[in-house]
Protein backbone atom coordinates (compact mmCIF):
# COMPACT_ATOMS: atom_id res chain seq x y z
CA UNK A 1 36.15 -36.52 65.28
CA UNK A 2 36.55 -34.74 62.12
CA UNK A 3 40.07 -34.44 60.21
CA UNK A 4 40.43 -30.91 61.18
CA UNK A 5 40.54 -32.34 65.03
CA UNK A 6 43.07 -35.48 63.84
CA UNK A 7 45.08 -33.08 62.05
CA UNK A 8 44.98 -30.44 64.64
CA UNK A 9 44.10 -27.69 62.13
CA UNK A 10 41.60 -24.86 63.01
CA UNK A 11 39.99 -24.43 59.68
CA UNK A 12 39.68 -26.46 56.22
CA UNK A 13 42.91 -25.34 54.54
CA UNK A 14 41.84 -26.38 51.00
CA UNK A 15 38.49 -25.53 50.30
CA UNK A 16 37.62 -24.03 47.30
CA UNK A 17 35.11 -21.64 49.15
CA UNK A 18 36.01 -17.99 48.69
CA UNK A 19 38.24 -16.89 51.54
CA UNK A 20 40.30 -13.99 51.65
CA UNK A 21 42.71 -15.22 54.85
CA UNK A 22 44.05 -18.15 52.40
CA UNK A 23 44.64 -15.46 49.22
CA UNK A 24 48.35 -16.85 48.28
CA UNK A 25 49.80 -13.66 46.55
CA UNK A 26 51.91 -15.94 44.00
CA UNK A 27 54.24 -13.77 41.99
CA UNK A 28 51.97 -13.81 39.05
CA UNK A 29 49.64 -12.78 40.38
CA UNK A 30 51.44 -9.98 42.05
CA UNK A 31 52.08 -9.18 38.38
CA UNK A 32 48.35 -9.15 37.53
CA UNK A 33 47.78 -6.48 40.61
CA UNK A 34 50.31 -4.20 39.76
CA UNK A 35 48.80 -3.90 36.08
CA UNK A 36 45.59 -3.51 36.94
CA UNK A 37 46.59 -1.01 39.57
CA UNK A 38 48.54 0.91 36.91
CA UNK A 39 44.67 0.89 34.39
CA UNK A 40 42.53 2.33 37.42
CA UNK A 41 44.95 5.23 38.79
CA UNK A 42 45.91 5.77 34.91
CA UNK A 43 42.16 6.05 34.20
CA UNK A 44 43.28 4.07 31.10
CA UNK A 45 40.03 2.51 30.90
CA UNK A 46 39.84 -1.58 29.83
CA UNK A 47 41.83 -4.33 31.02
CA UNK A 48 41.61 -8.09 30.51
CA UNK A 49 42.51 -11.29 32.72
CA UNK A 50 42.43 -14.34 30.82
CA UNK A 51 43.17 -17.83 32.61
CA UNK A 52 42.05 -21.47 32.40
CA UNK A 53 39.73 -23.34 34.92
CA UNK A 54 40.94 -23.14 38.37
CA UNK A 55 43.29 -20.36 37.55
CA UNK A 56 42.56 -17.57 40.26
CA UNK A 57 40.73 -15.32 38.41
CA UNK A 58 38.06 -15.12 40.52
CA UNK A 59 40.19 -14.98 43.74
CA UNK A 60 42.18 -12.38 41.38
CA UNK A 61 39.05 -10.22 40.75
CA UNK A 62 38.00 -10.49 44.98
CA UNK A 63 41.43 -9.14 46.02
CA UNK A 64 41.36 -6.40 43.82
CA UNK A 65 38.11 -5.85 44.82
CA UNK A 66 39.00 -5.71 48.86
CA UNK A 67 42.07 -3.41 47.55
CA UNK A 68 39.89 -0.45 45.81
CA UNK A 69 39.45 1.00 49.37
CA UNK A 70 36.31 3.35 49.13
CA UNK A 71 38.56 6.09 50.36
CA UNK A 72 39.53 6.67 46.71
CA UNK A 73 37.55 4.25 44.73
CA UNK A 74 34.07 3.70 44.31
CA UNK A 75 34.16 0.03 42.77
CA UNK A 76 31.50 -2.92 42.12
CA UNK A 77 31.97 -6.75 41.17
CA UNK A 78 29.77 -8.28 38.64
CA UNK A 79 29.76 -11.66 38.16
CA UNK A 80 28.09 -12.84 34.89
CA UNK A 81 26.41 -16.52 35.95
CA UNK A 82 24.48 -16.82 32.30
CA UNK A 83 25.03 -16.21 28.66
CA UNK A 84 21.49 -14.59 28.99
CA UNK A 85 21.96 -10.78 30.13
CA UNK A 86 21.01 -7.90 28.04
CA UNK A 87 22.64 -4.64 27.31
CA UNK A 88 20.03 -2.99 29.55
CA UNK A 89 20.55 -4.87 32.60
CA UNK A 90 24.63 -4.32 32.57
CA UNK A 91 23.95 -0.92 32.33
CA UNK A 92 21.11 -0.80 35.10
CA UNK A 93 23.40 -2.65 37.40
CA UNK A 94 26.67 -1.27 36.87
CA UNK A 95 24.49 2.27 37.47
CA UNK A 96 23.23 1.01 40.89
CA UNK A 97 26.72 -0.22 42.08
CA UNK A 98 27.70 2.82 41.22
CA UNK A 99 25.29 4.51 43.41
CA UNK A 100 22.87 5.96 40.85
CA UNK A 101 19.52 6.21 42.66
CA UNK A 102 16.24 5.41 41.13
CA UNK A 103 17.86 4.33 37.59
CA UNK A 104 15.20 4.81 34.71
CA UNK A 105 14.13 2.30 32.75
CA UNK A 106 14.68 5.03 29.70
CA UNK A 107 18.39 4.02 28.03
CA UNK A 108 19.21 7.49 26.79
CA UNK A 109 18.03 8.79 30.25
CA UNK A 110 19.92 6.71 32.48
CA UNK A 111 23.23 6.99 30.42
CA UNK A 112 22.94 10.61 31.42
CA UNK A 113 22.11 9.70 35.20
CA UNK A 114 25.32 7.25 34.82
CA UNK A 115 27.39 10.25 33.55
CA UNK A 116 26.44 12.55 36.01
CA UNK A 117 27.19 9.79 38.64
CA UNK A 118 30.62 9.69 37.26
CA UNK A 119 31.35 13.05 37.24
CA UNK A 120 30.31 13.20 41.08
CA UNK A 121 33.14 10.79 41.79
CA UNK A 122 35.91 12.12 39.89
CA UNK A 123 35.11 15.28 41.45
CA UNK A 124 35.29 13.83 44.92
CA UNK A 125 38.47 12.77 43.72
CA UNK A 126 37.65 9.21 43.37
CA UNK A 127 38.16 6.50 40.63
CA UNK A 128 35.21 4.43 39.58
CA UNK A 129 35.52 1.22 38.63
CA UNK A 130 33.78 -2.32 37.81
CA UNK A 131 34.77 -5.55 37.70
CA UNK A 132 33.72 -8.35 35.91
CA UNK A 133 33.76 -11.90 36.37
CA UNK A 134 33.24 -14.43 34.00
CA UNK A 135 33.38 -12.54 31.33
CA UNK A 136 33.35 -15.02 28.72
CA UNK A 137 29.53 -15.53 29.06
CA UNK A 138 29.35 -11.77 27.61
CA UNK A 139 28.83 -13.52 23.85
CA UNK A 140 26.82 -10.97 21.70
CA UNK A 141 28.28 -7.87 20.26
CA UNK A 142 25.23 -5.86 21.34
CA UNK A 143 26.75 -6.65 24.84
CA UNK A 144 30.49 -5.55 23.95
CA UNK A 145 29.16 -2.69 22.27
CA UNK A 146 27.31 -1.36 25.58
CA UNK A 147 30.87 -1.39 27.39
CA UNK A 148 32.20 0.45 24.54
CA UNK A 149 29.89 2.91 24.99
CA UNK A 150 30.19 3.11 28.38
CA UNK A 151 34.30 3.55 28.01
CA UNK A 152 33.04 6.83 25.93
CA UNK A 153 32.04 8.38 29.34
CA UNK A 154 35.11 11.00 29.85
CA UNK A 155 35.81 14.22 30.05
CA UNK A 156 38.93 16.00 28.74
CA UNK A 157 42.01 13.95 29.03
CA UNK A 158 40.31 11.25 31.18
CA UNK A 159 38.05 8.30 31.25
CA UNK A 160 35.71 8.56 33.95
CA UNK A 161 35.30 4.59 34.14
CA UNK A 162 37.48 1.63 34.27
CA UNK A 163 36.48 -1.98 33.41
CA UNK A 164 38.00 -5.13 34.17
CA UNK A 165 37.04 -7.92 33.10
CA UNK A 166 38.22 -11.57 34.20
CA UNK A 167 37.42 -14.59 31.83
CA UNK A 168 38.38 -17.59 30.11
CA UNK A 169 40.26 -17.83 26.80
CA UNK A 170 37.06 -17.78 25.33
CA UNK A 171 36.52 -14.05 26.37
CA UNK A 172 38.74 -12.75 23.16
CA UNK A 173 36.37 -14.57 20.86
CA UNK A 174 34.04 -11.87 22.79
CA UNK A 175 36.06 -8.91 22.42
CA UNK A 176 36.55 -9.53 18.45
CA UNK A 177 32.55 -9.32 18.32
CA UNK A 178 33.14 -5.53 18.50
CA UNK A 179 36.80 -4.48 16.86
CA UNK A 180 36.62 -1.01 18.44
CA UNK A 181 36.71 -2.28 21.88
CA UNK A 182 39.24 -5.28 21.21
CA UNK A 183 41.32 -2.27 20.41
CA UNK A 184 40.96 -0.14 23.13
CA UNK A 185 42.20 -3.29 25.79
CA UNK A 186 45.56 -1.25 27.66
CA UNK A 187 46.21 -4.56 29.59
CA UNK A 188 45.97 -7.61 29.22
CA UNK A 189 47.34 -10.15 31.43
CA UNK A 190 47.32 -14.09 31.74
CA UNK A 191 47.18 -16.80 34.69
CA UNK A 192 49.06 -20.06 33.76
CA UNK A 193 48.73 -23.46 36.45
CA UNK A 194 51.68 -22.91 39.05
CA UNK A 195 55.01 -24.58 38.33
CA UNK A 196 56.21 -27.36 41.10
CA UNK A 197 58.20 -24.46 43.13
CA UNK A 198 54.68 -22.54 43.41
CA UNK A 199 52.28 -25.06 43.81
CA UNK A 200 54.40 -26.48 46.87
CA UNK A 201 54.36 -22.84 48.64
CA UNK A 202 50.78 -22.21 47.94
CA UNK A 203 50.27 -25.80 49.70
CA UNK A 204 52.25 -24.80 52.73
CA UNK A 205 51.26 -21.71 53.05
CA UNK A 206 47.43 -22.69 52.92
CA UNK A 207 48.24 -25.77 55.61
CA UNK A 208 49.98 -22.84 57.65
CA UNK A 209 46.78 -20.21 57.54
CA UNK A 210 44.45 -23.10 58.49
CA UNK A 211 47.13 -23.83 62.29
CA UNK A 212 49.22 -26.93 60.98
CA UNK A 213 52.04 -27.22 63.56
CA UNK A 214 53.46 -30.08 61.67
CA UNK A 215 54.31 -31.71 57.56
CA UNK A 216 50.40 -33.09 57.81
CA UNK A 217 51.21 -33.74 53.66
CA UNK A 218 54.80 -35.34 53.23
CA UNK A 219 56.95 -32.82 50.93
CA UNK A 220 58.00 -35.92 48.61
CA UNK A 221 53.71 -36.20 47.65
CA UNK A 222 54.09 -32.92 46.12
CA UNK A 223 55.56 -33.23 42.84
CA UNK A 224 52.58 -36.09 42.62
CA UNK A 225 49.73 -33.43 43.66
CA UNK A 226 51.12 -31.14 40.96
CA UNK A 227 51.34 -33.32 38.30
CA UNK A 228 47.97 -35.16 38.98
CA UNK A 229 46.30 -31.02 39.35
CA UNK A 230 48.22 -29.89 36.84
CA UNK A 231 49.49 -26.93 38.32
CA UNK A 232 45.38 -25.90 38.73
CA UNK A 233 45.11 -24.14 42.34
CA UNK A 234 41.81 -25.59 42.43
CA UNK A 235 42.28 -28.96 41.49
CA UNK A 236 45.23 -28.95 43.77
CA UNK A 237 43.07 -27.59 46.90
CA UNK A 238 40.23 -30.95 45.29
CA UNK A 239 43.65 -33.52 45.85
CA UNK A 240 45.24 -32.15 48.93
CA UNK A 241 41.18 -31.82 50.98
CA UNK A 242 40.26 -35.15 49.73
CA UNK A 243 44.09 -36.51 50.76
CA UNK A 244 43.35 -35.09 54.30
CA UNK A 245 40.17 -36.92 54.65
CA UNK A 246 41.95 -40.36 53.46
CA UNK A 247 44.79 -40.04 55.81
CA UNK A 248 42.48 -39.36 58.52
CA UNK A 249 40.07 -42.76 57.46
CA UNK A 250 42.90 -44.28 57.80
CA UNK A 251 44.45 -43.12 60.72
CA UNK A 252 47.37 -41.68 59.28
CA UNK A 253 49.27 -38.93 60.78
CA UNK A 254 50.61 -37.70 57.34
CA UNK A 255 49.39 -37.88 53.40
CA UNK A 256 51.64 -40.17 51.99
CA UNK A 257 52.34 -40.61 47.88
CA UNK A 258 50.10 -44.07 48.42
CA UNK A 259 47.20 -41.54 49.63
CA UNK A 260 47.95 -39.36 46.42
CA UNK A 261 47.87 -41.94 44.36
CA UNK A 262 44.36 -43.74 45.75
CA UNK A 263 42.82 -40.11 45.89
CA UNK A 264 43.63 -39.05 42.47
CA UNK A 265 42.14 -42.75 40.90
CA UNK A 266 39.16 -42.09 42.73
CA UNK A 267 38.85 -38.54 41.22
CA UNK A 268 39.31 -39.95 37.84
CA UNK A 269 42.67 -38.36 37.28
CA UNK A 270 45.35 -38.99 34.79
CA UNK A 271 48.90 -37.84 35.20
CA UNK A 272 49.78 -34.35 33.42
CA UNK A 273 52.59 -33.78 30.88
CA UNK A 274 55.09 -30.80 32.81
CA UNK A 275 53.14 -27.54 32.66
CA UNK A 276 54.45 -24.28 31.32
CA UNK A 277 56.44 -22.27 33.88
CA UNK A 278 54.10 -19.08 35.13
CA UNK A 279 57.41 -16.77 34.07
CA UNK A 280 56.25 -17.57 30.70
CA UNK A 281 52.17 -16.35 31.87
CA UNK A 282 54.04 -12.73 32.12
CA UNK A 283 52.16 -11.24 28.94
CA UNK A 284 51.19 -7.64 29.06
CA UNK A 285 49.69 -5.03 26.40
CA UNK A 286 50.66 -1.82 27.65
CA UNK A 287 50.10 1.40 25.78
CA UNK A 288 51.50 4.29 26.01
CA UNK A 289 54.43 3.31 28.51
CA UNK A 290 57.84 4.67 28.13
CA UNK A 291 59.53 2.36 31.20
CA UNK A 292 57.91 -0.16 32.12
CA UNK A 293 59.93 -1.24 35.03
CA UNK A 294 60.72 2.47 36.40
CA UNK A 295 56.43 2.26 36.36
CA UNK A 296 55.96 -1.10 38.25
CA UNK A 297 58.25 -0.35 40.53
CA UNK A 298 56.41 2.49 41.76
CA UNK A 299 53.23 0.90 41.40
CA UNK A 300 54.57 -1.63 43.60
CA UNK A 301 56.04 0.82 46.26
CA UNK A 302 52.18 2.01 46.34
CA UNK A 303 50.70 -1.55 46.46
């Protein structure tokens, strides 16, 4: 018998595994959408997500990914898994994503091919836009130079290519490598760890996607998972899987603090001073905006 069976559950509600049926749309990152929304139909060309470890960037960058339907956007995701890329393979595989065909090896010549791409889908009345993740590992300016260069692909009055990029802290140390294109960020936007209130909805409602008919983790353990995750979604989906797996060893019907406590030792945690409320994570650079809230709330009308 496995703990999904003891528990009654019909899937593993905290595994870190990308999976789109446990997305928890916490309020900042309903935030996040709505400004990223407002840089691709603005054609306003770069914005940045910055967050810690564990954050949700990555789940961040999927959703908006799954939300660029191909009705009206033609949209890739990059992820960058190495500090080692050049210049010429971002721009070879942003072109293919894209749907350049046969992209030459020649720089000069495939910029043009990328260009005329572009100008195919604006004129099918598209947006085109790419994604990427991890991009703190971009750490040369030759690198942030080719995306400035590629934000130079427009025609009159509009950019005809929006990038997103979704990174660590470190990932302004990469956009200073090139001032040009530090300056031409229209959003930025950060993820903070989840307060108590958050963290103990995005537990329930992840014990609620996987079929738990019952309080499998006792409400009065959750202050304890918090503060030993520190507000980290991931470290919080580490505490409550290995929890699960205890309580079941043990034949327990529900996670208990004692469970908490035993699980988090064996992880190697330490309790975490009181972590910064996500209210305070709402930081936006908006340009060019006259209302702000007259524009999210029609963004959000859309979303």
């Amino acid at each position: 018998m496995s703990y999904l069976e003891h528990f009654g559950l019909d899937r593993e509600p905290f595994s870190n595994a990308p999976d789109a049926r446990f997305y928890y749309h916490s309020e900042q990152h309903r935030q996040a959408m709505l400004r990223l929304m407002h840089v691709v139909d603005s054609n306003k060309g770069l914005a940045v997500v910055i967050g810690g470890v564990g954050t949700g960037k990555t789940t961040l960058a999927r959703r908006m990914l799954d939300h660029l339907d191909e009705e009206h956007y033609v949209s890739s995701l990059l992820v960058m898994v190495h500090s080692g890329v050049t210049p010429e393979w971002i721009l070879t595989r942003i072109a293919l994503q894209l749907g350049v065909e046969n992209p030459a090896p020649d720089r000069m010549t495939l910029l043009k091919q990328l260009y005329d791409r572009l100008i195919e889908i604006d004129a099918s009345g598209r947006k085109a836009v790419v994604l990427i993740d991890e991009a703190q590992m971009l750490q040369t300016r030759e690198l942030m130079e080719e995306f400035r260069g590629l934000l130079n692909l427009e025609i009159p009055a509009k950019k005809l290519l929006n990038i997103l990029f979704f990174g660590l802290p470190e990932v302004e140390d990469c956009l200073r490598l090139d001032e040009p294109l530090a300056q031409r960020v229209a959003v930025k936007y950060r993820l903070h760890s989840y307060t108590h209130a958050t963290a103990e909805a995005y537990i329930g409602h992840r014990l609620q996607v996987a079929g738990a008919r019952d309080a499998i983790i006792d409400p009065e353990t959750v202050p304890i998972i918090h503060n030993y995750a520190g507000g980290v979604p991931r470290l919080i989906n580490t505490i409550c899987d290995n929890c699960l797996f205890e309580a079941f060893l043990r034949k327990h019907d529900q996670v208990s603090a004692a469970i908490v406590e035993s699980v988090a030792g064996d992880l190697g945690l330490s309790r975490n001073p009181a972590q910064p409320s996500a209210a305070e994570g709402l930081e936006e650079d908006f340009e060019d905006i006259d209302d702000i809230d007259e524009m999210l709330d029609s963004l959000e009308r859309k979303f």
